[in-house]
PDB file of N, CA and C in Angstrom:
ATOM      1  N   UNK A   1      39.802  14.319 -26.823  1.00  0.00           N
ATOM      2  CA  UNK A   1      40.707  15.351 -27.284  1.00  0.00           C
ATOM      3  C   UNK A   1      40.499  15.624 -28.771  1.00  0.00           C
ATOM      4  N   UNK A   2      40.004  14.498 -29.681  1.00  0.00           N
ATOM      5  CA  UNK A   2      40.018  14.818 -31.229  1.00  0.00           C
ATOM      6  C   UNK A   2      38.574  15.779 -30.935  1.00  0.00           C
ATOM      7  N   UNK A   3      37.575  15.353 -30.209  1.00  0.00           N
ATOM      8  CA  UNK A   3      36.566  16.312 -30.427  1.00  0.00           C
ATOM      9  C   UNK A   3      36.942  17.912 -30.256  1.00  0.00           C
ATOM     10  N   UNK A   4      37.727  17.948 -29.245  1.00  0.00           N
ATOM     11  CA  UNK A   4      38.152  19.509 -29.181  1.00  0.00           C
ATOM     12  C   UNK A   4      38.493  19.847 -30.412  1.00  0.00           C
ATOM     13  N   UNK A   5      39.534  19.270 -31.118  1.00  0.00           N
ATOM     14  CA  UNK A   5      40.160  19.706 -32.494  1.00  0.00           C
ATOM     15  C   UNK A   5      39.365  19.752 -33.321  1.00  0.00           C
ATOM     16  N   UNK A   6      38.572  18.985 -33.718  1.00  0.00           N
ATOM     17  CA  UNK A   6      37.259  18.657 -34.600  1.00  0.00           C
ATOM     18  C   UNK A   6      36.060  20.181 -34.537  1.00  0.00           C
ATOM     19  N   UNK A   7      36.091  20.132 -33.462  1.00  0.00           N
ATOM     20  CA  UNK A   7      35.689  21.879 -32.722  1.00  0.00           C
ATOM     21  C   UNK A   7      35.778  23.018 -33.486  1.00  0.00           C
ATOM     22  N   UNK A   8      37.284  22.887 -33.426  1.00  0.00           N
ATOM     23  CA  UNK A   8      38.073  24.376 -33.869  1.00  0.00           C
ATOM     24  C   UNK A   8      37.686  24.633 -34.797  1.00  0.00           C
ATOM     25  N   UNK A   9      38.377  23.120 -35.988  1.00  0.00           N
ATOM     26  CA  UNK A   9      38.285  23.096 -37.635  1.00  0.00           C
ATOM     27  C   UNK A   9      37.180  23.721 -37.624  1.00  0.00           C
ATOM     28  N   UNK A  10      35.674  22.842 -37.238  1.00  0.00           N
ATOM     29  CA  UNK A  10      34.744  23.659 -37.342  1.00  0.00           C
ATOM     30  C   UNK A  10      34.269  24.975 -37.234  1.00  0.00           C
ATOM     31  N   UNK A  11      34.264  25.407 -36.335  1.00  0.00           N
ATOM     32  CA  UNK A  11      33.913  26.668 -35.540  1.00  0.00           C
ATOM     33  C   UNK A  11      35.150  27.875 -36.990  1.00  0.00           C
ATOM     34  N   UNK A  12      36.194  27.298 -36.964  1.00  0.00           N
ATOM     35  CA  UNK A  12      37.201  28.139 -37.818  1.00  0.00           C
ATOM     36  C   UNK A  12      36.130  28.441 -39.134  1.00  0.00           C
ATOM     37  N   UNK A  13      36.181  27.148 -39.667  1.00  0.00           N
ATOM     38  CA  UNK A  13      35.578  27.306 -41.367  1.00  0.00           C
ATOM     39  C   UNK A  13      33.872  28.092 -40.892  1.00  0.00           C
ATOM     40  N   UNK A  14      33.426  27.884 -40.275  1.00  0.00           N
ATOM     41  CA  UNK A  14      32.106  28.490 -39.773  1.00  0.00           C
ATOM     42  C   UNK A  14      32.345  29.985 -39.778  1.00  0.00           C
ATOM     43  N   UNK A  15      33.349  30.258 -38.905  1.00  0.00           N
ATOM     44  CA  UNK A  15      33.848  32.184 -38.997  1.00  0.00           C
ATOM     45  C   UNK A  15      33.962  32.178 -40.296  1.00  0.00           C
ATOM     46  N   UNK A  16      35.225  31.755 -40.901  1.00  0.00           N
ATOM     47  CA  UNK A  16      35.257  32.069 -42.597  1.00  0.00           C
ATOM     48  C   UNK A  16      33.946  32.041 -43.455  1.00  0.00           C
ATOM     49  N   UNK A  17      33.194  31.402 -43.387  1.00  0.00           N
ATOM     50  CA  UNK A  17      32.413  31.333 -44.177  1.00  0.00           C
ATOM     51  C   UNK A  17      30.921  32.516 -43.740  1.00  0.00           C
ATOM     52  N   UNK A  18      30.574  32.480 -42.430  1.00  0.00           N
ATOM     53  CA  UNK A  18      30.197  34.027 -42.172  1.00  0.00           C
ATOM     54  C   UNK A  18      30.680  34.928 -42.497  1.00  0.00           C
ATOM     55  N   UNK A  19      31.960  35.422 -42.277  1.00  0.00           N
ATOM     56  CA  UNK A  19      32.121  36.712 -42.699  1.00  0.00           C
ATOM     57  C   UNK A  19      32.830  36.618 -44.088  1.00  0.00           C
ATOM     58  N   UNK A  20      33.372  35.881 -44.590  1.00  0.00           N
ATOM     59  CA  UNK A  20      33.677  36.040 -46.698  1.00  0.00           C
ATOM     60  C   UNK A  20      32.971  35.043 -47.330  1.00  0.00           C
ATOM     61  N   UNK A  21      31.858  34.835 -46.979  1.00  0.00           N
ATOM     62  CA  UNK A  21      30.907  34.122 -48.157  1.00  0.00           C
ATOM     63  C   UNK A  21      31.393  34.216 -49.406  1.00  0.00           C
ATOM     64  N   UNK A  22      31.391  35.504 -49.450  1.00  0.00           N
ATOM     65  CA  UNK A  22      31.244  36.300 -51.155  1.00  0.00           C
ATOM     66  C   UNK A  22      32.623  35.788 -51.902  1.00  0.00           C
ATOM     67  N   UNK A  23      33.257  35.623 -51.047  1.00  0.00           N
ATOM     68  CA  UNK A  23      35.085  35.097 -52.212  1.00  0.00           C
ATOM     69  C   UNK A  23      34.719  33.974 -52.106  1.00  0.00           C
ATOM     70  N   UNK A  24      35.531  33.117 -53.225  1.00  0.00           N
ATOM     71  CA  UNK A  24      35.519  32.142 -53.883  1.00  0.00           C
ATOM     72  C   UNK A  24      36.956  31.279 -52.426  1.00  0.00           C
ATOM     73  N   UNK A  25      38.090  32.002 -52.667  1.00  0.00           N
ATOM     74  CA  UNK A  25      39.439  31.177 -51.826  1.00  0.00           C
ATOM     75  C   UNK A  25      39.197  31.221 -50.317  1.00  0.00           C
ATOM     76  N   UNK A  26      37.853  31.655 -49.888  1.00  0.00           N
ATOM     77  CA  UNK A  26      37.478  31.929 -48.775  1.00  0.00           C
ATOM     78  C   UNK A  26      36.596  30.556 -47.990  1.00  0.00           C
ATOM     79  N   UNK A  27      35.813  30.433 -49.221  1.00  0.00           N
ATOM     80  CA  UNK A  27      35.171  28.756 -49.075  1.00  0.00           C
ATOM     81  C   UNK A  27      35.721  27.814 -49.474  1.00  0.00           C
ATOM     82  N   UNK A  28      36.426  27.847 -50.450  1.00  0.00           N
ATOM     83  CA  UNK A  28      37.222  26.377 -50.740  1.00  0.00           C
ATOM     84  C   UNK A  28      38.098  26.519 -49.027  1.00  0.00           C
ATOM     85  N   UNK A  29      38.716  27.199 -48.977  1.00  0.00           N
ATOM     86  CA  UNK A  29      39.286  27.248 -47.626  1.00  0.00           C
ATOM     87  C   UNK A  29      38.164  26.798 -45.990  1.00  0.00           C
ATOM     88  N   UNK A  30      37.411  27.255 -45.832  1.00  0.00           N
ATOM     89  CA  UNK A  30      36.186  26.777 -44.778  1.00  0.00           C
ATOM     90  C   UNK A  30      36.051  25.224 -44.943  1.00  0.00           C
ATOM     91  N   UNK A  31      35.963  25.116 -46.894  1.00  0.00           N
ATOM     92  CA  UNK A  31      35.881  23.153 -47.075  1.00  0.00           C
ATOM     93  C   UNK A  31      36.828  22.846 -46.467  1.00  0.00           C
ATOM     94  N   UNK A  32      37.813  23.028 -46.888  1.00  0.00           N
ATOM     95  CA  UNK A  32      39.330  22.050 -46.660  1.00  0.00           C
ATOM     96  C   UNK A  32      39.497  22.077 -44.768  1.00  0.00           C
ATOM     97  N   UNK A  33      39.149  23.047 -44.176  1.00  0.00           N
ATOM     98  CA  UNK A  33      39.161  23.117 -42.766  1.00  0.00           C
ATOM     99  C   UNK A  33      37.798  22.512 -42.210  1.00  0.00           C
ATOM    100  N   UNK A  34      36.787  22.621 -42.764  1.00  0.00           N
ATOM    101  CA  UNK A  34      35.716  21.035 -42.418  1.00  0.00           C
ATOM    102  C   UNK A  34      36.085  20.123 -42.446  1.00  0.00           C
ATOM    103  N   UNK A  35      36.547  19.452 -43.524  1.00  0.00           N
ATOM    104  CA  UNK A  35      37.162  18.122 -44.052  1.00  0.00           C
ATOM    105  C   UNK A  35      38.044  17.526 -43.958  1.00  0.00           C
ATOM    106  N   UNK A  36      39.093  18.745 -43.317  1.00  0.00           N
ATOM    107  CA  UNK A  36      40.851  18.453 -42.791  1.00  0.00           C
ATOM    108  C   UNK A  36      40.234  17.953 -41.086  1.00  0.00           C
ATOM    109  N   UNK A  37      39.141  18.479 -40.664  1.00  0.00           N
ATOM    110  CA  UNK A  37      38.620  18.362 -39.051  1.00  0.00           C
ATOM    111  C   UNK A  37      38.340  17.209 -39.276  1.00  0.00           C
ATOM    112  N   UNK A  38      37.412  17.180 -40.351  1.00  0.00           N
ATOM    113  CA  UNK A  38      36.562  15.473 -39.919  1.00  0.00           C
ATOM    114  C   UNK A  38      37.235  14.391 -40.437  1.00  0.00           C
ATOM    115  N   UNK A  39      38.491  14.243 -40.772  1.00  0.00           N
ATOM    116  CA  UNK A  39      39.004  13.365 -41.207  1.00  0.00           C
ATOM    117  C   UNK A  39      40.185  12.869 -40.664  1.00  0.00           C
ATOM    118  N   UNK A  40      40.420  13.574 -39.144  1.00  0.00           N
ATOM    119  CA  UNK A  40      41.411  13.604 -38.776  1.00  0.00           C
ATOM    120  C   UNK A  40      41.769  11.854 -38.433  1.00  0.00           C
ATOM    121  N   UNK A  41      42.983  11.731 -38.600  1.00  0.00           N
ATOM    122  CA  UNK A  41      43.367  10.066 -37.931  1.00  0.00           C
ATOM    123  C   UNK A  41      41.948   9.089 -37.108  1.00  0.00           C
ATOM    124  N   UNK A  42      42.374   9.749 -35.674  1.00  0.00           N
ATOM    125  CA  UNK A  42      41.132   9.217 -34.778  1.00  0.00           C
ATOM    126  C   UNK A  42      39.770   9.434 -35.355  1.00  0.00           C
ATOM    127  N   UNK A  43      39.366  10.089 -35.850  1.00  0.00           N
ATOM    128  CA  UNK A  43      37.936  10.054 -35.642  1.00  0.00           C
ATOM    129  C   UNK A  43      37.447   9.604 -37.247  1.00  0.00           C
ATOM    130  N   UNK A  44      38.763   9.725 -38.113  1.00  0.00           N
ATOM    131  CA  UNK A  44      38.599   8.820 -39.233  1.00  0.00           C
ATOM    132  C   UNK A  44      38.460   7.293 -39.180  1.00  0.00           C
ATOM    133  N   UNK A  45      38.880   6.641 -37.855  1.00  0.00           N
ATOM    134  CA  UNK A  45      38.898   5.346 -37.821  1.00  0.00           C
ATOM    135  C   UNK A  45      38.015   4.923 -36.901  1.00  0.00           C
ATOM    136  N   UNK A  46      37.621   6.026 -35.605  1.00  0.00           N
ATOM    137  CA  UNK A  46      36.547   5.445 -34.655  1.00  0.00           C
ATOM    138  C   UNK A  46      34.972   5.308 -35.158  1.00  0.00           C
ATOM    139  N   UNK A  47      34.857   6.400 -36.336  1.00  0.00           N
ATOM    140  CA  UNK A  47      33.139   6.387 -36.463  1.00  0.00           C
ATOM    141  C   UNK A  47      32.902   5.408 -37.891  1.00  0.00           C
ATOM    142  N   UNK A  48      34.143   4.983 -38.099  1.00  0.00           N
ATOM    143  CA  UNK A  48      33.530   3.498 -39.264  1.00  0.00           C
ATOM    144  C   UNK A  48      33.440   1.924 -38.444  1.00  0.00           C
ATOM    145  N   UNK A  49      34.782   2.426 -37.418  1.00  0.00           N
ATOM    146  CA  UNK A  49      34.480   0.894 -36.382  1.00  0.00           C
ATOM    147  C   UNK A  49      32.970   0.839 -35.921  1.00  0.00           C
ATOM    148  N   UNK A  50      32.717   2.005 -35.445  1.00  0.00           N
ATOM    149  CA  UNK A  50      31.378   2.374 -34.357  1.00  0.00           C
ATOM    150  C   UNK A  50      30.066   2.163 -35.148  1.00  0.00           C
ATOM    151  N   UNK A  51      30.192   2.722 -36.317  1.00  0.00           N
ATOM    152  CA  UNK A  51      28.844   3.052 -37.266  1.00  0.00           C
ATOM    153  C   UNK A  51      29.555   2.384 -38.763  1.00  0.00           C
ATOM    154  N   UNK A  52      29.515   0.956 -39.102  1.00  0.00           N
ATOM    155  CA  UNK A  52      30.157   1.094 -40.619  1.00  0.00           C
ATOM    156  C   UNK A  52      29.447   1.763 -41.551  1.00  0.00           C
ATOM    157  N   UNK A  53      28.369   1.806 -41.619  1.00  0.00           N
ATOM    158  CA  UNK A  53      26.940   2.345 -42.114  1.00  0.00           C
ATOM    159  C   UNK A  53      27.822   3.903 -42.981  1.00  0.00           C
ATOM    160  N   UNK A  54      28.818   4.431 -42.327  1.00  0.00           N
ATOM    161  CA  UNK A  54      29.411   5.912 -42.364  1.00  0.00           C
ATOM    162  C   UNK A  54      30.662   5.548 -43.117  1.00  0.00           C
ATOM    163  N   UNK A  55      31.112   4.385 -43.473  1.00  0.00           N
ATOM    164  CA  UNK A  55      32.313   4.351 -43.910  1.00  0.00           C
ATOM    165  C   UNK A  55      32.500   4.927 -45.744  1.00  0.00           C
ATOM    166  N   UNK A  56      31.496   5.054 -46.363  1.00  0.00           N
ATOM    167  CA  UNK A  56      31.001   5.064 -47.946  1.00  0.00           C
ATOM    168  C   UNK A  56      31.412   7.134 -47.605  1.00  0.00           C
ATOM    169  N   UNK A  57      30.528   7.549 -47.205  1.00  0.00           N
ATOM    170  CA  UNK A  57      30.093   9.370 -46.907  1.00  0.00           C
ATOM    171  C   UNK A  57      31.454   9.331 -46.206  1.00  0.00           C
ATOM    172  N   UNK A  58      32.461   8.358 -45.225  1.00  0.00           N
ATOM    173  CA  UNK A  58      33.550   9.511 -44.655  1.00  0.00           C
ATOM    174  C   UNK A  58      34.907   9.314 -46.157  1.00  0.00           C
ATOM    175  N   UNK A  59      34.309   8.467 -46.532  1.00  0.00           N
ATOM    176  CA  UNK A  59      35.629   8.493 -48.244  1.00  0.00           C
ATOM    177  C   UNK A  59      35.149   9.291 -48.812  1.00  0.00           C
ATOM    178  N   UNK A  60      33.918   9.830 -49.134  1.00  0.00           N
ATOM    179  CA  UNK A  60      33.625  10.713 -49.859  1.00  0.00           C
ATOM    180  C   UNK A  60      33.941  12.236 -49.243  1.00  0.00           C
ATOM    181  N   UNK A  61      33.888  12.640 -47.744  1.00  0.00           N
ATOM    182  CA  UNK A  61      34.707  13.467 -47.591  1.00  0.00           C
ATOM    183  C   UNK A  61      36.042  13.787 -47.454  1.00  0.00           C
ATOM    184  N   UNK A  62      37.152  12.629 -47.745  1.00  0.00           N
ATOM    185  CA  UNK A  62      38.670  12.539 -48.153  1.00  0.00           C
ATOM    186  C   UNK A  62      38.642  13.013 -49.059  1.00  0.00           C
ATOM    187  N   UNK A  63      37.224  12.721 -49.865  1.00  0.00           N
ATOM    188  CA  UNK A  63      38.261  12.785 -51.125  1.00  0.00           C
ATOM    189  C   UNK A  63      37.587  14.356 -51.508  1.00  0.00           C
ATOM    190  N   UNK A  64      36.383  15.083 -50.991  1.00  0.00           N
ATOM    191  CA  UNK A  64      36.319  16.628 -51.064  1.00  0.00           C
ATOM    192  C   UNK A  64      37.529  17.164 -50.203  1.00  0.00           C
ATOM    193  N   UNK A  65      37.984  16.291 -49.312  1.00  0.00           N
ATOM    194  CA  UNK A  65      39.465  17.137 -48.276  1.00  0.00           C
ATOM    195  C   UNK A  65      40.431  17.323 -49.559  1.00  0.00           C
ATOM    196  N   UNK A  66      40.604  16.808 -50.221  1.00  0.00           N
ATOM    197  CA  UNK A  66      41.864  16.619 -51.145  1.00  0.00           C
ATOM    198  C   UNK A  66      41.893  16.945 -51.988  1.00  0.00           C
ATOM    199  N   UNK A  67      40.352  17.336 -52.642  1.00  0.00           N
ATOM    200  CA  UNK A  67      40.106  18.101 -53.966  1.00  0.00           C
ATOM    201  C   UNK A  67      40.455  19.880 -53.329  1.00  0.00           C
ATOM    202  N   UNK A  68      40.326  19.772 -52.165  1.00  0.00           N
ATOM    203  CA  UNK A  68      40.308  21.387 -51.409  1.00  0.00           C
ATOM    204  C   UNK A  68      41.776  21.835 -50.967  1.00  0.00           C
ATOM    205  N   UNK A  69      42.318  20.385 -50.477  1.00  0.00           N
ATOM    206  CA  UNK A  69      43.945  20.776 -50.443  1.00  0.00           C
ATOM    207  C   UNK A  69      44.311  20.935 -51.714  1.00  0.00           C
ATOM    208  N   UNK A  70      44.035  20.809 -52.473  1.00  0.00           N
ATOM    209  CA  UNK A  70      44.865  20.429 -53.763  1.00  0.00           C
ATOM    210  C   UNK A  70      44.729  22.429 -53.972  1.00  0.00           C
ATOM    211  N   UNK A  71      43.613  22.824 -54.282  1.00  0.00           N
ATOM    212  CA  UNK A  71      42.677  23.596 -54.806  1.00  0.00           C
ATOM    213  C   UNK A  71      43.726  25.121 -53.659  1.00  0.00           C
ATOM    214  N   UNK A  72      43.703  24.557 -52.437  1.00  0.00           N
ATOM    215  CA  UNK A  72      44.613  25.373 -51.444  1.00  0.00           C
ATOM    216  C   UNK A  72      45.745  25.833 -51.739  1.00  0.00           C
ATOM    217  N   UNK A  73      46.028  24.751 -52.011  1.00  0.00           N
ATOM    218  CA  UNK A  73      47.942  24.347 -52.316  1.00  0.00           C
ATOM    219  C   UNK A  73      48.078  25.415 -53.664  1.00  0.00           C
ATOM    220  N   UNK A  74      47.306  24.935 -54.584  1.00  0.00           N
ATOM    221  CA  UNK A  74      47.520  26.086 -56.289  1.00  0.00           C
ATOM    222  C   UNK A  74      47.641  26.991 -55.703  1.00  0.00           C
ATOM    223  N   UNK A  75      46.096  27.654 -54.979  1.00  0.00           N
ATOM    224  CA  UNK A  75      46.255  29.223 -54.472  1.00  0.00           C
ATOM    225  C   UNK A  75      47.370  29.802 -54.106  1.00  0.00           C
ATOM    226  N   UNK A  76      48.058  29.082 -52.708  1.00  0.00           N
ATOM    227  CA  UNK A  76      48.810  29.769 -52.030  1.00  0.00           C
ATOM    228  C   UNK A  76      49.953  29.440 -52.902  1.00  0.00           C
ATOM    229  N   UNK A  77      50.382  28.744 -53.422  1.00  0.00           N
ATOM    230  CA  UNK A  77      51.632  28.857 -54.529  1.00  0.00           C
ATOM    231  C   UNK A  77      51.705  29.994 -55.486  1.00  0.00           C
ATOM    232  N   UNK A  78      50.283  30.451 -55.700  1.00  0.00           N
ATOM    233  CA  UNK A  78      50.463  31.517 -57.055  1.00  0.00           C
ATOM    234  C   UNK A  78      50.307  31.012 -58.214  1.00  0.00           C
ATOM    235  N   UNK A  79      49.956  29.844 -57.853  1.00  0.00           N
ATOM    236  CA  UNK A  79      49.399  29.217 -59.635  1.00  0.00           C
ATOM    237  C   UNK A  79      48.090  29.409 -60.151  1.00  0.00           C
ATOM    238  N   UNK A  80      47.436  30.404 -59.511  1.00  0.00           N
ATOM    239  CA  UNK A  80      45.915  30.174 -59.692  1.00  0.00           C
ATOM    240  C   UNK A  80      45.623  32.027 -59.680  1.00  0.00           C
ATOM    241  N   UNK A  81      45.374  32.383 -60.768  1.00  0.00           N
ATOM    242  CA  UNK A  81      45.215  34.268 -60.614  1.00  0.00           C
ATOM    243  C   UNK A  81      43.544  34.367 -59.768  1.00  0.00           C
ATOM    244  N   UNK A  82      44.019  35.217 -59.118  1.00  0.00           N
ATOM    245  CA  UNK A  82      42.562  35.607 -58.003  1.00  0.00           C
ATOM    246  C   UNK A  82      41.796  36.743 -58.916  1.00  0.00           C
ATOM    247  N   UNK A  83      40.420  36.604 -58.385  1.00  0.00           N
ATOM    248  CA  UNK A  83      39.548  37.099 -59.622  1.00  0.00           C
ATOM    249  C   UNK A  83      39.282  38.116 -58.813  1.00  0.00           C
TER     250      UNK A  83
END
């Protein structure tokens, strides 16, 4: 079932990023929906049991998830003027 979800995220940020390359809140957004997918609970904890080898690269994508929520969060608040 996480693979289905894992899916979406993907397939989602994949549309975004085909069709608004060109904006800037368009890809930080595609990141944060890669990184919000691959980091979900389950599959954050099954592919370091399975493969530890992956545990170093899946912290390093928490922590691009969080630089992108963060980066999200300004936008949609209005703290951040769109260019």
């Amino acid at each position: 079932m996480e693979v289905g979800f894992v899916m979406v995220f993907f397939a989602s940020a994949a549309v975004i990023f085909w069709r608004k390359s060109d904006e800037w809140v368009a890809l930080v957004v595609a990141l944060f929906l890669m990184t919000f997918g691959g980091t979900l609970p389950g599959v954050a904890a099954a592919l370091p049991a399975a493969h530890p080898d992956w545990w170093l690269p899946l912290r390093f994508v928490e922590l691009l998830r969080g630089c992108a929520d963060r980066r999200v969060a300004n936008v949609s608040m209005g703290d951040e003027e769109p260019t």
